[in-house]
Every structure is written in C-alpha cells, then in structure tokens.
C-alpha atoms as a PDB file:
ATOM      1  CA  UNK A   1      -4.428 -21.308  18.710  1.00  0.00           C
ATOM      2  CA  UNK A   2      -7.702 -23.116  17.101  1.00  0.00           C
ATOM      3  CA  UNK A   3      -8.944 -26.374  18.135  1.00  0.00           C
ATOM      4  CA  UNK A   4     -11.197 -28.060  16.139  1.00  0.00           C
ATOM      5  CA  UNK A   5     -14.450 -29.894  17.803  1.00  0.00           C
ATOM      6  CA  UNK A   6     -12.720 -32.776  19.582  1.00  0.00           C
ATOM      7  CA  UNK A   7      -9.942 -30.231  21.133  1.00  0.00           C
ATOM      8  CA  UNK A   8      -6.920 -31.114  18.348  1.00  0.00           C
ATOM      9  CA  UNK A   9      -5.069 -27.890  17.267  1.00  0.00           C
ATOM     10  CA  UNK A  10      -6.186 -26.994  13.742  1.00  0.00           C
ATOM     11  CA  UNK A  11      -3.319 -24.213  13.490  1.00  0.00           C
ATOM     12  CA  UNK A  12      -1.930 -21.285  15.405  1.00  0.00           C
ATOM     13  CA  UNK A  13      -0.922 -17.408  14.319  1.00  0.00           C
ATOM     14  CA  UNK A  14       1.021 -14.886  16.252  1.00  0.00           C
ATOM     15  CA  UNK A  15       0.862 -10.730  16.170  1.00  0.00           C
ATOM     16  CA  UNK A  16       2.463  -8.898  18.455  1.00  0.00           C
ATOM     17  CA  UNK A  17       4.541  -5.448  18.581  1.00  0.00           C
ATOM     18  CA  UNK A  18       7.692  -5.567  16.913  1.00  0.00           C
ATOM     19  CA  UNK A  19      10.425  -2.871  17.038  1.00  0.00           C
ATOM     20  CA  UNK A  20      12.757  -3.980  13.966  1.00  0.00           C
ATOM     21  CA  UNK A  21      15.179  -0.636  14.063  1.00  0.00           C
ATOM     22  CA  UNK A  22      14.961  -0.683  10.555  1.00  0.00           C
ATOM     23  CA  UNK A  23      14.976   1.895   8.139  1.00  0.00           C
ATOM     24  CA  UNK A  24      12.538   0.837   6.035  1.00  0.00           C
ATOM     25  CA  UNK A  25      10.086  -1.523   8.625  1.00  0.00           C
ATOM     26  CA  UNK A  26       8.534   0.669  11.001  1.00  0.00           C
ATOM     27  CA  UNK A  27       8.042  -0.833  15.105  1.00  0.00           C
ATOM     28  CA  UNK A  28       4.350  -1.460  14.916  1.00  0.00           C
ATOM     29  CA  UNK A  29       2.059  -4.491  15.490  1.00  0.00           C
ATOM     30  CA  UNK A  30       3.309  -6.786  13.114  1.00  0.00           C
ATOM     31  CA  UNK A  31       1.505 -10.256  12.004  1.00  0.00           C
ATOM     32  CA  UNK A  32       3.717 -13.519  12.338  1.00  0.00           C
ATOM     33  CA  UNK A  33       3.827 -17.039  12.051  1.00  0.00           C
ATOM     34  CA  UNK A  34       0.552 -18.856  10.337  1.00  0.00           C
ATOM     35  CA  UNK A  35       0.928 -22.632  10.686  1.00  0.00           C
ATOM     36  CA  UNK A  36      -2.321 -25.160  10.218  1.00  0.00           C
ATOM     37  CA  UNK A  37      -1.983 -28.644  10.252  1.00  0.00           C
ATOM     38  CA  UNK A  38      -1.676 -30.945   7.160  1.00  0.00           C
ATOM     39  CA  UNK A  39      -5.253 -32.191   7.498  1.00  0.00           C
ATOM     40  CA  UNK A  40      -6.733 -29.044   7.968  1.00  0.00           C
ATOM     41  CA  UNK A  41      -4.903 -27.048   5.107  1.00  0.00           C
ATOM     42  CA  UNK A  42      -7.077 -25.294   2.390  1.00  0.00           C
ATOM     43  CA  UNK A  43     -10.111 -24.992   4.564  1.00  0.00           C
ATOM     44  CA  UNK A  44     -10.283 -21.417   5.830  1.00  0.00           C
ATOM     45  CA  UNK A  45      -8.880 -21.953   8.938  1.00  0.00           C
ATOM     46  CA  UNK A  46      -5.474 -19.276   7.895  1.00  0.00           C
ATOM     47  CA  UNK A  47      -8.433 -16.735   7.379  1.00  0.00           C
ATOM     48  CA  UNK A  48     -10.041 -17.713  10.213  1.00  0.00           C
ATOM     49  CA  UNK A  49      -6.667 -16.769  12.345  1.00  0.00           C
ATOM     50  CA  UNK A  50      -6.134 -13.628  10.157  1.00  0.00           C
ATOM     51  CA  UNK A  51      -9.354 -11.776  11.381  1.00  0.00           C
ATOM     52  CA  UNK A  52      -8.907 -12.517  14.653  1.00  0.00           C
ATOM     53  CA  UNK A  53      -5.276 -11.313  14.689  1.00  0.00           C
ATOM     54  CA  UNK A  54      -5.881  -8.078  12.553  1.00  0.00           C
ATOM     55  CA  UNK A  55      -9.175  -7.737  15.318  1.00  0.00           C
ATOM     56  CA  UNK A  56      -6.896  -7.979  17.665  1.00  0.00           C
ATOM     57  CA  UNK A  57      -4.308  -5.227  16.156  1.00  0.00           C
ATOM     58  CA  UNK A  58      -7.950  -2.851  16.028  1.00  0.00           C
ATOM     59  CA  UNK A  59      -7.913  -2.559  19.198  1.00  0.00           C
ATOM     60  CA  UNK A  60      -4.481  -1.556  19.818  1.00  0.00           C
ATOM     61  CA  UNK A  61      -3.631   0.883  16.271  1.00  0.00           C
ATOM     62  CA  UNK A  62      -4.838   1.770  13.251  1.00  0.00           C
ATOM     63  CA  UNK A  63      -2.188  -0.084  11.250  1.00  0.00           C
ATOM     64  CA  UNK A  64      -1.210  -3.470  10.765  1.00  0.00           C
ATOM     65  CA  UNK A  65       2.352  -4.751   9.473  1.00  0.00           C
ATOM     66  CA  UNK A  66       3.502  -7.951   7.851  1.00  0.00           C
ATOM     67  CA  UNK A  67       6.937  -9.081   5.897  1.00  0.00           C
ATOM     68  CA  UNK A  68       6.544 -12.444   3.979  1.00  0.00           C
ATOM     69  CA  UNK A  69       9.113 -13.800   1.873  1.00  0.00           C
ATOM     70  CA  UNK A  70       8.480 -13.309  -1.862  1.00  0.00           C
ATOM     71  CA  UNK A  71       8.571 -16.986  -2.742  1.00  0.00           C
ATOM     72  CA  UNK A  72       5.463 -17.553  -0.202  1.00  0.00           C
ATOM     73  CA  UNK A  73       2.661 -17.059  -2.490  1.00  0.00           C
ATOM     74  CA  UNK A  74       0.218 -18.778  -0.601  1.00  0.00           C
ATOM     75  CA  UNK A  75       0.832 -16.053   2.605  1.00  0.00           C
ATOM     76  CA  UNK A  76       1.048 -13.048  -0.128  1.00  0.00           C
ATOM     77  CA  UNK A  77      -2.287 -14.607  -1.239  1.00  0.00           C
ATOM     78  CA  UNK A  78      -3.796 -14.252   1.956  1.00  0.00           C
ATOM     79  CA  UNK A  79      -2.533 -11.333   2.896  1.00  0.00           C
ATOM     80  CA  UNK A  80      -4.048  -9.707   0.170  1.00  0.00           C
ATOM     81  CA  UNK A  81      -7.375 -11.059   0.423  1.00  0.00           C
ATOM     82  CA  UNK A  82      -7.344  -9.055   3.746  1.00  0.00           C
ATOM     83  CA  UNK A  83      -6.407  -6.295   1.913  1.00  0.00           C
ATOM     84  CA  UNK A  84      -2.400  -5.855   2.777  1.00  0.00           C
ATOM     85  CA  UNK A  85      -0.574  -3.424   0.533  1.00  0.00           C
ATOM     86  CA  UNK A  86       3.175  -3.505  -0.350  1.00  0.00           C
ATOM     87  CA  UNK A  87       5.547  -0.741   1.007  1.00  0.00           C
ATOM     88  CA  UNK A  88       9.051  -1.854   0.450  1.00  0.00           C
ATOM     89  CA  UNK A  89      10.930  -4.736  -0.868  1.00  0.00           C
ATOM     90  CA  UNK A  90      14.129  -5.820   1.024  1.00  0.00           C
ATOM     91  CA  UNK A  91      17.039  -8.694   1.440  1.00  0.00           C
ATOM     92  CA  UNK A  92      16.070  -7.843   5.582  1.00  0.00           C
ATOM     93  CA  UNK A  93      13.928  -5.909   7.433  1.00  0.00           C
ATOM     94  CA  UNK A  94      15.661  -5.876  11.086  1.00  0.00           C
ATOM     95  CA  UNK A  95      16.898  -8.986  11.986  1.00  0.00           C
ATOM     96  CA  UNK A  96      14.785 -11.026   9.726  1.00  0.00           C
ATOM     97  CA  UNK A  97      16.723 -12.146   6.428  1.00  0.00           C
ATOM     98  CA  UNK A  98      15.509 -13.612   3.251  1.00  0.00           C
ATOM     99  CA  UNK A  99      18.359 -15.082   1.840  1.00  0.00           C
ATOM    100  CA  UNK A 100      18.099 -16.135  -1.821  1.00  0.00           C
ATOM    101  CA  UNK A 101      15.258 -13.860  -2.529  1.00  0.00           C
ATOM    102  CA  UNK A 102      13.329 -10.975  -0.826  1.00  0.00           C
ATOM    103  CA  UNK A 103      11.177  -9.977   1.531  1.00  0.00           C
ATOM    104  CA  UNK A 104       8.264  -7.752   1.436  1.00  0.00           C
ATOM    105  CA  UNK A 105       6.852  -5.076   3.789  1.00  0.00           C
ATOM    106  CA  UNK A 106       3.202  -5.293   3.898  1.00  0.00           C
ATOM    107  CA  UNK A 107       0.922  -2.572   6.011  1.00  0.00           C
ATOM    108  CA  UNK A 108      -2.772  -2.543   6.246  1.00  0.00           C
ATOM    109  CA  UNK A 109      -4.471   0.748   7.879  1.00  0.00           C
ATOM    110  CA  UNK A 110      -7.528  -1.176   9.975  1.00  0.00           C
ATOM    111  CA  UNK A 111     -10.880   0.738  10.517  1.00  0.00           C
ATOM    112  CA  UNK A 112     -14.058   0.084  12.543  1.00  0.00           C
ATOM    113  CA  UNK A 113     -14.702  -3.314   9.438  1.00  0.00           C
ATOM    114  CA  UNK A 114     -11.294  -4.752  10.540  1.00  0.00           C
ATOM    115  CA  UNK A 115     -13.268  -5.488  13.976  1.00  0.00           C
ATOM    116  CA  UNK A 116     -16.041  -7.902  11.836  1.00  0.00           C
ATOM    117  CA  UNK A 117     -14.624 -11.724  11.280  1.00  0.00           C
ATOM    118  CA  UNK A 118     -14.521 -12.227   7.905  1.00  0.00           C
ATOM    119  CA  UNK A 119     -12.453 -11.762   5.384  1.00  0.00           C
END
C-alpha cells in the first residue's frame, strides 16, 4: 500500500509465490494486482510499487514472474520499463483466463540492481 502525505492510499500492488500447475507458467514469485487511484494516475506512483515489489522478490529468488493480459498496454508498458521479457503467450496460465484475447508470461532474472528503487 502507499499513502500519500495526509495518509490517503495513493495505490496498492501485490507479489507473492504462486504455484499455477501449468505447463507453460512456472510456481515462482509472481507480480499481481497494480491499482492507483484516479487522482494519482500517471505520476510514478505504479513504478514506485514496482521496485519495491521486484526488491522484495530479490530477496527471496533470482527471478521474477508476471502474466498481463495482452490488451493492457499500459501494465506491458511498465513491465518493460523494468525490464520484463516475454516467455509464452497463452488463452490461461493456471487458473487465470484471458478470454477474448491472450495472456502473456513475463519473467525478469533480478540481480544485486533489482535491490536499488528506481526504475
């Protein structure tokens, strides 16, 4: 969660280990969920909640996971700025299904510079 000054919430993220018995998807520490609030949109804040969640991944493994649907190109857009790669391209990785499109498997191998804030 991030608050801003006066203690509103600006936005929240999730990461966490997911085991998707999937073929394709591997169990791993996967990032989830970005959500900022309407007045605080295009201001960093998404970036802001990305390093801390792939900081928090660091300390854990050496890879980072993501699936976004295809349509999202403002999450594909950030993901890459972080520097996520695609793997695989799928109507469902586990139980998560992107119906009328595709999702996409994203990994990131994390060093010792996935551990500095920025993006």
């Amino acid at each position: 969660m991030l608050k801003d000054p006066q203690g509103q919430l600006v936005g929240w993220a999730r990461a966490g280990w997911w085991d998707p018995s999937d073929q394709l998807a591997p169990a791993g520490y996967y990032l989830s969920g970005v959500e900022i609030s309407r007045e605080h949109q295009h201001r960093g804040f998404a970036s802001i909640l990305t390093a801390a969640r792939l900081k928090w991944v660091a300390e854990r493994d050496t890879t980072a996971w993501c699936i976004v649907n295809a349509r999202n190109t403002g999450s594909l857009a950030l993901q890459a700025s972080f520097g996520f790669k695609e793997i695989a391209r799928a109507s469902h990785f586990g139980a998560v299904s992107f119906s009328g499109g595709c999702g996409l498997l994203l990994r990131k191998e994390l060093s010792e510079d996935a551990l500095v804030l920025s993006a």
